[in-house]
Protein backbone atom coordinates (compact mmCIF):
# COMPACT_ATOMS: atom_id res chain seq x y z
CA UNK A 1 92.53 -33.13 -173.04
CA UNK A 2 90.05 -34.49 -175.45
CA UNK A 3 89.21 -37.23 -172.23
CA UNK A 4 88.61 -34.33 -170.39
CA UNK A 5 86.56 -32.69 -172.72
CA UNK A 6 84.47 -35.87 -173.86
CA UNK A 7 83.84 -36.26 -169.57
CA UNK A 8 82.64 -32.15 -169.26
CA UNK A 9 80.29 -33.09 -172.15
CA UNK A 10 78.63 -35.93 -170.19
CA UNK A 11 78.65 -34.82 -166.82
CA UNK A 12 76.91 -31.04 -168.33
CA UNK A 13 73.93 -33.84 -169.99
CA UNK A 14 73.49 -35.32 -166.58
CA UNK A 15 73.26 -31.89 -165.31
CA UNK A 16 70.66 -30.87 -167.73
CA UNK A 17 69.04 -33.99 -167.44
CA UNK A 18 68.62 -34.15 -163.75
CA UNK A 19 66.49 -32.70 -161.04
CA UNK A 20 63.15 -33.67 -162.98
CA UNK A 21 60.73 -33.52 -159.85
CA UNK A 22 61.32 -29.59 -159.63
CA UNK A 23 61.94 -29.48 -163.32
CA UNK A 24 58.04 -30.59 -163.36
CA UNK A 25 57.13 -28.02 -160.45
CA UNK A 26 58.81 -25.39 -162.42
CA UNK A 27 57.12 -25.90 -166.06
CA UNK A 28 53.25 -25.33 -163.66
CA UNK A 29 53.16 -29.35 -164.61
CA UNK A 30 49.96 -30.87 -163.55
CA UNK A 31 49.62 -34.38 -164.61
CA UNK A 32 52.98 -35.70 -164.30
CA UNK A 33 52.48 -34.97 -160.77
CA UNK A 34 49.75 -37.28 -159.75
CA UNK A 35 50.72 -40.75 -158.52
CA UNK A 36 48.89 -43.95 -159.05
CA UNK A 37 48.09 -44.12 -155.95
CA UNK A 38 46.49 -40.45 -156.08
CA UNK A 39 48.39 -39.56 -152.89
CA UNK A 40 45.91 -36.43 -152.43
CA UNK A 41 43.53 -36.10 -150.04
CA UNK A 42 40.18 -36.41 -151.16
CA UNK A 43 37.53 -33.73 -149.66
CA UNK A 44 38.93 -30.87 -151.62
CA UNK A 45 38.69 -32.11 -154.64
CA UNK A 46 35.64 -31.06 -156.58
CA UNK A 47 32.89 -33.70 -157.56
CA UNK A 48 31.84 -31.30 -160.08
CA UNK A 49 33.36 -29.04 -162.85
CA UNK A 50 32.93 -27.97 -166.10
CA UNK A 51 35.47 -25.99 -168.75
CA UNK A 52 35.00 -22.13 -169.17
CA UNK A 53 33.32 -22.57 -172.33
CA UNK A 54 33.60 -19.45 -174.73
CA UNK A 55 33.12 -19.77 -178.74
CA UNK A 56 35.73 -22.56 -178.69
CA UNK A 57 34.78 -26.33 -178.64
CA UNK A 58 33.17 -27.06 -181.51
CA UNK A 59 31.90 -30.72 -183.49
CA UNK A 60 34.17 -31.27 -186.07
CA UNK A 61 35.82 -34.40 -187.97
CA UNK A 62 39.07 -36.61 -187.23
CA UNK A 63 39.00 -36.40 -191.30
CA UNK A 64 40.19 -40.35 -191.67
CA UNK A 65 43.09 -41.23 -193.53
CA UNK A 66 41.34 -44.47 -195.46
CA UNK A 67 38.77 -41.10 -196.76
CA UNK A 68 41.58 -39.17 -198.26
CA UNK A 69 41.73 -37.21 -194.44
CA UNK A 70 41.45 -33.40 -195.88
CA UNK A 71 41.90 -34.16 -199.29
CA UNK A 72 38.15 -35.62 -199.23
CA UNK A 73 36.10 -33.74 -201.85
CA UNK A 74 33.26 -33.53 -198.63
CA UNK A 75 30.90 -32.17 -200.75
CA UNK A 76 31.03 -34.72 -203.70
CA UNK A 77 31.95 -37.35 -201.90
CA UNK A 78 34.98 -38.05 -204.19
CA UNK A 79 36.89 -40.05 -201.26
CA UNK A 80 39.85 -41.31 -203.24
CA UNK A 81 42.24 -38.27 -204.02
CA UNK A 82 44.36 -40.34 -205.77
CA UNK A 83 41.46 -40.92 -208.53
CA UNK A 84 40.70 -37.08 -209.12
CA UNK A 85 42.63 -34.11 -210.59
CA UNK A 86 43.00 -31.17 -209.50
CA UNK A 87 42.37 -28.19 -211.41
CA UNK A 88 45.54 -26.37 -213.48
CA UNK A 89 45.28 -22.59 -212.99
CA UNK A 90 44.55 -22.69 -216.74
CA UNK A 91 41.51 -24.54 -216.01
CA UNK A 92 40.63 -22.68 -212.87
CA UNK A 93 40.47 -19.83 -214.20
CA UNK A 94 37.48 -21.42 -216.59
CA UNK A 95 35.58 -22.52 -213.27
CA UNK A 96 33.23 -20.71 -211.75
CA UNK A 97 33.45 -19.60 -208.10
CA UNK A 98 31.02 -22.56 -207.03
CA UNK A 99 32.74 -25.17 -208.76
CA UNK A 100 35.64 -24.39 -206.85
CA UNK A 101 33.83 -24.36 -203.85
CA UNK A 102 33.18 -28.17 -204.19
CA UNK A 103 37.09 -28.88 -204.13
CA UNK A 104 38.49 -30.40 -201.29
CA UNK A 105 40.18 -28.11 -198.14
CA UNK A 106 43.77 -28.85 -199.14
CA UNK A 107 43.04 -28.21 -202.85
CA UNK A 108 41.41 -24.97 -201.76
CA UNK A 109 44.59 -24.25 -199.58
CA UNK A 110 47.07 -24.46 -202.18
CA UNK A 111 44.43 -22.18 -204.70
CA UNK A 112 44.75 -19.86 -201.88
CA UNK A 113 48.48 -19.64 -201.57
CA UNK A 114 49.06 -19.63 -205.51
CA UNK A 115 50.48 -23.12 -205.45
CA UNK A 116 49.17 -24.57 -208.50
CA UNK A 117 51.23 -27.53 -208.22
CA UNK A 118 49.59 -28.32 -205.04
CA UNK A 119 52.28 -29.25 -202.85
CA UNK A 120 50.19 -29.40 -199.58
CA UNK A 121 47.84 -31.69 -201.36
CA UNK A 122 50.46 -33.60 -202.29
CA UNK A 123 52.11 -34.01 -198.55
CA UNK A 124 48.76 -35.40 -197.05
CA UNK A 125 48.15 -38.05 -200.20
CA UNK A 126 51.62 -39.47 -198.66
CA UNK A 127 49.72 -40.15 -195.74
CA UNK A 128 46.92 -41.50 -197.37
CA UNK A 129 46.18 -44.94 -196.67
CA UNK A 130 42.64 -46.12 -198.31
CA UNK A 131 42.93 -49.80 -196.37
CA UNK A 132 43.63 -47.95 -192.85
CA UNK A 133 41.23 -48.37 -189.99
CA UNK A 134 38.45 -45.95 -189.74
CA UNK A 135 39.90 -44.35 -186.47
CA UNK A 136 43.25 -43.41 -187.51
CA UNK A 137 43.30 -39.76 -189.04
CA UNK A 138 43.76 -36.55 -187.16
CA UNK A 139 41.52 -36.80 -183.84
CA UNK A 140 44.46 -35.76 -181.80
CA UNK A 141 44.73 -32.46 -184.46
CA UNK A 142 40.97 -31.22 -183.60
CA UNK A 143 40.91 -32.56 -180.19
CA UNK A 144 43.69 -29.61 -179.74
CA UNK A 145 42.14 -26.90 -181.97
CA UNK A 146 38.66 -26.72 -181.03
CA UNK A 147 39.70 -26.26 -177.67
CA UNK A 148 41.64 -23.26 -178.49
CA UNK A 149 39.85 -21.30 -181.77
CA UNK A 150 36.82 -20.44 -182.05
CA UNK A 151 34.06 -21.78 -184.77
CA UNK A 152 35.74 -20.53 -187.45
CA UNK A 153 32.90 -18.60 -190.30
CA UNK A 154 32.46 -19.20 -193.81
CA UNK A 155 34.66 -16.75 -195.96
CA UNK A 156 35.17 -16.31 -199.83
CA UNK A 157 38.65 -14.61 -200.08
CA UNK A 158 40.11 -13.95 -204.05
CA UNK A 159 44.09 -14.87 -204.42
CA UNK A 160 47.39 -13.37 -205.85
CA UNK A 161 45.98 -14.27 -209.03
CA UNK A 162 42.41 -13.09 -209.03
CA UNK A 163 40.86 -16.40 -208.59
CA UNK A 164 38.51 -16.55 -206.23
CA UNK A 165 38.13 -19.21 -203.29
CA UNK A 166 35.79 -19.90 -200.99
CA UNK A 167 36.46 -21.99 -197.64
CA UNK A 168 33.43 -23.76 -195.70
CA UNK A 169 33.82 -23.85 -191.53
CA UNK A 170 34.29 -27.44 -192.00
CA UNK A 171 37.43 -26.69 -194.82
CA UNK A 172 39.11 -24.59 -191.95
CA UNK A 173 38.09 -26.44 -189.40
CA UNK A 174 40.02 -29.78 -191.53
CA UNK A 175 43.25 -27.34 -192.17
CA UNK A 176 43.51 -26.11 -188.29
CA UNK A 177 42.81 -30.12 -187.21
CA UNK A 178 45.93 -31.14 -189.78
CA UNK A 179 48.17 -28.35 -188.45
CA UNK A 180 47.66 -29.66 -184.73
CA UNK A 181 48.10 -33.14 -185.78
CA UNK A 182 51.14 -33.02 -188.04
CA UNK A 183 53.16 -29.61 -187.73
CA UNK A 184 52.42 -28.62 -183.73
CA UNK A 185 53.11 -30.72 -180.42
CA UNK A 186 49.23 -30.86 -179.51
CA UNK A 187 50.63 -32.58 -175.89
CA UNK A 188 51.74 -30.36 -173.29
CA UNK A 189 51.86 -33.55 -170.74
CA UNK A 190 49.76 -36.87 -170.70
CA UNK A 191 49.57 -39.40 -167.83
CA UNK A 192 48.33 -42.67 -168.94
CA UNK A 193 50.01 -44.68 -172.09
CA UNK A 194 48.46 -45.97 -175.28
CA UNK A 195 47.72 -49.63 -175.19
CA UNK A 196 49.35 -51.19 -178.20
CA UNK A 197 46.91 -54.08 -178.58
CA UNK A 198 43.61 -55.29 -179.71
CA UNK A 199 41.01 -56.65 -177.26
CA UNK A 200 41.61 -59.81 -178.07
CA UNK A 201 45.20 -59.57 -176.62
CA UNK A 202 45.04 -56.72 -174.27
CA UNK A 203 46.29 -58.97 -171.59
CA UNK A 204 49.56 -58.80 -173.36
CA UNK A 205 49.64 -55.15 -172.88
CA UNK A 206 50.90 -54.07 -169.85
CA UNK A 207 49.63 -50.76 -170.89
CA UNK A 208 45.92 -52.39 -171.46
CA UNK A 209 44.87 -53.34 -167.84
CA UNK A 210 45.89 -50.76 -165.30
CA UNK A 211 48.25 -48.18 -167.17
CA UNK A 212 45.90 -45.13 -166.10
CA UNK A 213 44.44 -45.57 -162.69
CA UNK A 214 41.16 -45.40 -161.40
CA UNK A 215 42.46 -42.33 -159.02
CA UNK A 216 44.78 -40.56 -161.32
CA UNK A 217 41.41 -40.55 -163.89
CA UNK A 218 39.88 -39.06 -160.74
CA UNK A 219 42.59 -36.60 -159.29
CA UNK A 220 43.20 -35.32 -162.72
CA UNK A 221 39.64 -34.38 -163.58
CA UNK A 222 39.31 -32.46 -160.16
CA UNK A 223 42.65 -31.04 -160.98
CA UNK A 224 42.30 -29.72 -164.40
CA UNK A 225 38.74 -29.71 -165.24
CA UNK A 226 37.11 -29.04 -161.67
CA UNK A 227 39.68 -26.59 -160.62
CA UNK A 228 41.48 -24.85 -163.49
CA UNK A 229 38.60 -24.87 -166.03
CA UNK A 230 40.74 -26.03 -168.45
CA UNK A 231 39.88 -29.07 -170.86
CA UNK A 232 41.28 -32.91 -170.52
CA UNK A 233 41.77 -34.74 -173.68
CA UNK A 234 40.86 -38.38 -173.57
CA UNK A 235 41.31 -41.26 -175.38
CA UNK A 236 37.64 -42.74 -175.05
CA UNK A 237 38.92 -46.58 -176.20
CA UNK A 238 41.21 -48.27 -173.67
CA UNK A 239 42.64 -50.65 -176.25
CA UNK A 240 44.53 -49.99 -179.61
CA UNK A 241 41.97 -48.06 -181.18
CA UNK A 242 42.46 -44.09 -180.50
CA UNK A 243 39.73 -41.76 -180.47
CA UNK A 244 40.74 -38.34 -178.61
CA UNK A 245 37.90 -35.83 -177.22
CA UNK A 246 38.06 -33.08 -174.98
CA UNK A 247 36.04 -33.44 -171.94
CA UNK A 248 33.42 -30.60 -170.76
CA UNK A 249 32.35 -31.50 -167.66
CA UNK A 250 32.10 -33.76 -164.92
CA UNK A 251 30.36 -35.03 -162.37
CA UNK A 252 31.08 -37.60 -159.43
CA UNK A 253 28.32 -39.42 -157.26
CA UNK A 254 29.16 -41.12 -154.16
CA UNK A 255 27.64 -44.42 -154.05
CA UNK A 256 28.99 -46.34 -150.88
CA UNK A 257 31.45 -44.94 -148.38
CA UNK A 258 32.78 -48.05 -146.16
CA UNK A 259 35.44 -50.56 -144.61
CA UNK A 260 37.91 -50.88 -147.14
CA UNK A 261 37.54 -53.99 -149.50
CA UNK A 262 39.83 -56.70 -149.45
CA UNK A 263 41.74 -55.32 -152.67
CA UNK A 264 42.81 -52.32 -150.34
CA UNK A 265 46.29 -51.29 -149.34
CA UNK A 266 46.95 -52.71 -145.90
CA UNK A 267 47.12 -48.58 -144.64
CA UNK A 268 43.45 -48.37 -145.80
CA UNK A 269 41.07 -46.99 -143.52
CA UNK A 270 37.96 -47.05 -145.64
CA UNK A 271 37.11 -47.54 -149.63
CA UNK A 272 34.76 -45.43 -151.48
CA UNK A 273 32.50 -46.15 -154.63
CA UNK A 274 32.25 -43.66 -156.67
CA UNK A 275 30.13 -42.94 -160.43
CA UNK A 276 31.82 -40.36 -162.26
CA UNK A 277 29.62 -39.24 -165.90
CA UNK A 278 31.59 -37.26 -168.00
CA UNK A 279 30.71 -34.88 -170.67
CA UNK A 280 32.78 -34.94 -173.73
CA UNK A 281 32.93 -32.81 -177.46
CA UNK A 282 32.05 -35.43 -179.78
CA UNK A 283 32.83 -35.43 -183.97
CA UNK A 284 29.94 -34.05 -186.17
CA UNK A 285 27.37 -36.06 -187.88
CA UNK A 286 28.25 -34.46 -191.30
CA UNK A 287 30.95 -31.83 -193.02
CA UNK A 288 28.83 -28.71 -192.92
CA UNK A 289 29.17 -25.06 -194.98
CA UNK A 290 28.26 -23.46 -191.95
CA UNK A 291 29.22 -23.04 -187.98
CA UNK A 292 27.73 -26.13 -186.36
CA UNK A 293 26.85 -24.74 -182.90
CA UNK A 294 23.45 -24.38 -181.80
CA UNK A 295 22.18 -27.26 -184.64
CA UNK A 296 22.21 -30.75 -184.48
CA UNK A 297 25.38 -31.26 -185.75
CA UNK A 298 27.22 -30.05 -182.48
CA UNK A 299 27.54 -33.38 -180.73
CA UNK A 300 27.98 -33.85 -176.61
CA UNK A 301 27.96 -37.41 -175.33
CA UNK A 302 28.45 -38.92 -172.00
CA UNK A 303 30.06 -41.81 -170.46
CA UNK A 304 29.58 -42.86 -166.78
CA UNK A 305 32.81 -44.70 -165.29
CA UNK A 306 32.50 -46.55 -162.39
CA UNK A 307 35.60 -47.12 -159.52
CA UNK A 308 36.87 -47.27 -156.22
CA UNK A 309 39.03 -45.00 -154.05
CA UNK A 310 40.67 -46.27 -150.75
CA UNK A 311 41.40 -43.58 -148.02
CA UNK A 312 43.89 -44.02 -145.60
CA UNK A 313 43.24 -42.21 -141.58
CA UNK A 314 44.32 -39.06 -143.03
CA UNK A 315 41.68 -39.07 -145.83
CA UNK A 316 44.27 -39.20 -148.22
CA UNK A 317 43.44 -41.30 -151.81
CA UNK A 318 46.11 -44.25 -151.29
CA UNK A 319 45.18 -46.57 -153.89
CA UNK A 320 42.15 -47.09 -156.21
CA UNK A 321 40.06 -49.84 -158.61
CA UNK A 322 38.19 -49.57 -161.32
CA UNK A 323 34.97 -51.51 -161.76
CA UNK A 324 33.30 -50.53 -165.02
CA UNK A 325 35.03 -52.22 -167.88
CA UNK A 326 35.37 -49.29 -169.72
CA UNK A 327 37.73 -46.88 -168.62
CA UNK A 328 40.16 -44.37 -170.32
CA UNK A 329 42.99 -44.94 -172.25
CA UNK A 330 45.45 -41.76 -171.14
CA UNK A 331 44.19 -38.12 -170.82
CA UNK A 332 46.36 -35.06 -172.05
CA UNK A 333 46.78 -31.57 -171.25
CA UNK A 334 46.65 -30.04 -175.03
CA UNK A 335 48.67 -26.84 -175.52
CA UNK A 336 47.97 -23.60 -178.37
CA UNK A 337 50.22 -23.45 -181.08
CA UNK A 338 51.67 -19.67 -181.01
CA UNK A 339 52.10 -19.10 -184.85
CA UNK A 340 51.48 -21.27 -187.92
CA UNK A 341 54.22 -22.38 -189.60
CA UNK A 342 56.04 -24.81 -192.45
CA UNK A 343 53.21 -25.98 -195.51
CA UNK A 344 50.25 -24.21 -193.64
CA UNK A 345 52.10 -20.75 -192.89
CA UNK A 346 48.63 -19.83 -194.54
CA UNK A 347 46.30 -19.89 -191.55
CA UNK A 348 47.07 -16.79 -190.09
CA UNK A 349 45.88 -15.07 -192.55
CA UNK A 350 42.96 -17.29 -193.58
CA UNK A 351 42.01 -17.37 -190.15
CA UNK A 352 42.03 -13.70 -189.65
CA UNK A 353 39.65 -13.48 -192.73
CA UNK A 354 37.45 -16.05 -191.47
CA UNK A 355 36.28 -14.55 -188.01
CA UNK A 356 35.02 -17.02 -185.74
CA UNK A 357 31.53 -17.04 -184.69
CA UNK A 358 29.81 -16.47 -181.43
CA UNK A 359 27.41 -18.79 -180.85
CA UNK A 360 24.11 -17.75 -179.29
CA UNK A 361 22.79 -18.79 -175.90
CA UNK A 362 23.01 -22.73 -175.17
CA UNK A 363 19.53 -24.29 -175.09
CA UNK A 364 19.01 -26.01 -171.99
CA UNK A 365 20.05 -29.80 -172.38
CA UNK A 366 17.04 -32.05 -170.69
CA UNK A 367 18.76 -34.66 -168.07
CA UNK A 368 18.78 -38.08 -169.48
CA UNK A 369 18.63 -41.57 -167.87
CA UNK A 370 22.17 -43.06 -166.72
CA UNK A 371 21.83 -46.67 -166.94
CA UNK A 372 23.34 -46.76 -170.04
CA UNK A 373 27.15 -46.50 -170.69
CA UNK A 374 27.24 -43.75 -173.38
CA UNK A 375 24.78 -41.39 -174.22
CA UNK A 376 24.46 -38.61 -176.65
CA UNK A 377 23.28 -34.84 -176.84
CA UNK A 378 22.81 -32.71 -179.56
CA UNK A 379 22.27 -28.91 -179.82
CA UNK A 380 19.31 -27.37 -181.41
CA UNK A 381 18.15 -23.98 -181.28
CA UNK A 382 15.07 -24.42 -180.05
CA UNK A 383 13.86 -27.42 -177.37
CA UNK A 384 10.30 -28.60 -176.79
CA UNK A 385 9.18 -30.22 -173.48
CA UNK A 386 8.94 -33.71 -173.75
């Protein structure tokens, strides 16, 4: 009987684990349903998009972990949270409103939630790593939030206690980024793996030379981004390093539309060149009091990738190559956390009290000159002809 029961077990796992293909279909999956080859045909796909764009997408920080990540006293520049103390509520109650201002966003976190022990500032210094590579803090975290809350305001709010705190757009900004990253599933699905190794090595890597293809780059952005208006996040570095931003907009030039080259699958009817420049949120140039948007601290940049697609008599992508060197790491779908929960419970409510701000009209950005690989715009309210 127990035989029996052990075998029911197993066989109801296989069941749950099976049928994945309409599993996918059934969840509204989108990447996990493009091939490497592409396998879609290529005229409908848009050559153009761009993300309904509301108060959402903002410049923020991937708040390193070598800088203390949100523990980073911004304003003082004390970078080493293991060096400073934080205030007892005996002594907080002795500092003024602006020297508590200058403390860092998990200090004023814990203030907020009467938690003079600090136990959330306490959870990131485990994290802290002061020799760790400038990339690695919580890009992933902000990639995912500023796509789905808006530019969260200044606000001054007074606690349990009486003691008064007041939060910067950058401090919530830093406390919505560490929630995605570290207490939320930011993914919904990814296609594309991380490559594990350095340049040097990236041969090594299977993951390195040809994990995301040329037309699943190109499928997905026509998918996602061209069709649904929803954001991609990518990871801008194809080696170990990981930088994740969310991609605006696109926008695909055919160069050369010919016999297929000699890299072609054999079913190949024609290959065609193609320039895609995309248009991605980039990090701020500094930790600001205020909402960034509309000043020079709300950062675009674009990066031109360059590839080939090869149609077979149907039209249908069949295979694809990149040419530029740089290309893509992975690209992810990111999904909205429905409630905050665990050490940072606290957002609702700071959230609520911190509106977020609607930015005014978007200046007109001036077109700039595509020979180079990256380029970068900023926002200002006001732009003069050249």
């Amino acid at each position: 009987m127990k035989i029996q029961m052990i075998l029911l077990s197993m066989l109801s796992f296989i069941i749950s684990c099976g049928n994945t293909e309409s599993d996918k279909k059934k969840s509204g999956s989108v990447l996990q349903e493009i091939s490497r080859e592409g396998r879609e045909p290529f005229k409908p796909l848009p050559l153009s998009g761009k993300v309904a764009e509301t108060n959402n997408f903002w410049s923020g920080d991937h708040w390193p972990v070598n800088k203390s990540s949100v523990s980073l006293r911004w304003q003082t520049g004390e970078a080493n949270s293991l060096a400073y103390h934080s205030p007892t509520f005996e002594e907080l109650s002795a500092l003024s409103e602006e020297d508590i201002a200058l403390l860092s966003p998990s200090e004023k976190y814990d203030i907020f939630m009467g938690n003079y022990d600090y136990p959330f500032k306490k959870s990131v210094q485990e994290k802290i790593n002061l020799v760790a590579l400038a990339w690695e803090g919580v890009g992933d975290g902000w990639a995912a939030a500023t796509a789905f809350h808006g530019e969260p305001a200044p606000v001054t709010l007074t606690n349990k206690d009486n003691i008064t705190v007041s939060f910067a757009s950058s401090d919530v900004k830093a406390l919505l980024s560490y929630y995605y990253s570290h207490f939320h599933a930011s993914a919904k699905e990814q296609i594309g793996l991380r490559c594990n190794s350095p340049q040097e090595t990236a041969e090594e890597d299977k993951n390195c030379n040809n994990d995301l293809t040329a037309a699943q780059f190109h499928v997905a952005l026509a998918k996602v981004v061209g069709i649904g208006k929803r954001t991609l996040i990518m990871d801008l570095d194809r080696y170990e390093q990981v930088w994740n931003h969310p991609i605006l907009a696109y926008e695909s030039t055919i160069l050369q539309d010919g016999d297929p080259t000699p890299e072609a699958p054999k079913e190949a009817k024609k290959t065609i060149a193609i320039k895609t420049k995309v248009t991605y949120l980039d990090r701020s140039y500094n930790h600001a009091w205020n909402p960034v948007k509309n000043t020079w601290n709300q950062v675009k940049t674009n990066r031109v990738y360059s590839y080939q697609l090869h149609l077979n008599g149907n039209g249908q992508i069949i295979g694809s190559q990149w040419v530029s060197f740089d290309r893509p790491d992975f690209l992810w779908i990111p999904q909205m956390s429905t409630g905050f929960t665990g050490k940072l419970a606290g957002l609702s409510s700071l959230l609520k009290a911190a509106p977020s701000v609607t930015p005014a009209p978007q200046p007109e950005v001036v077109p700039q000159p595509e020979e180079e690989n990256t380029e970068t715009e900023t926002e200002t309210p006001e732009v003069s002809a050249p």
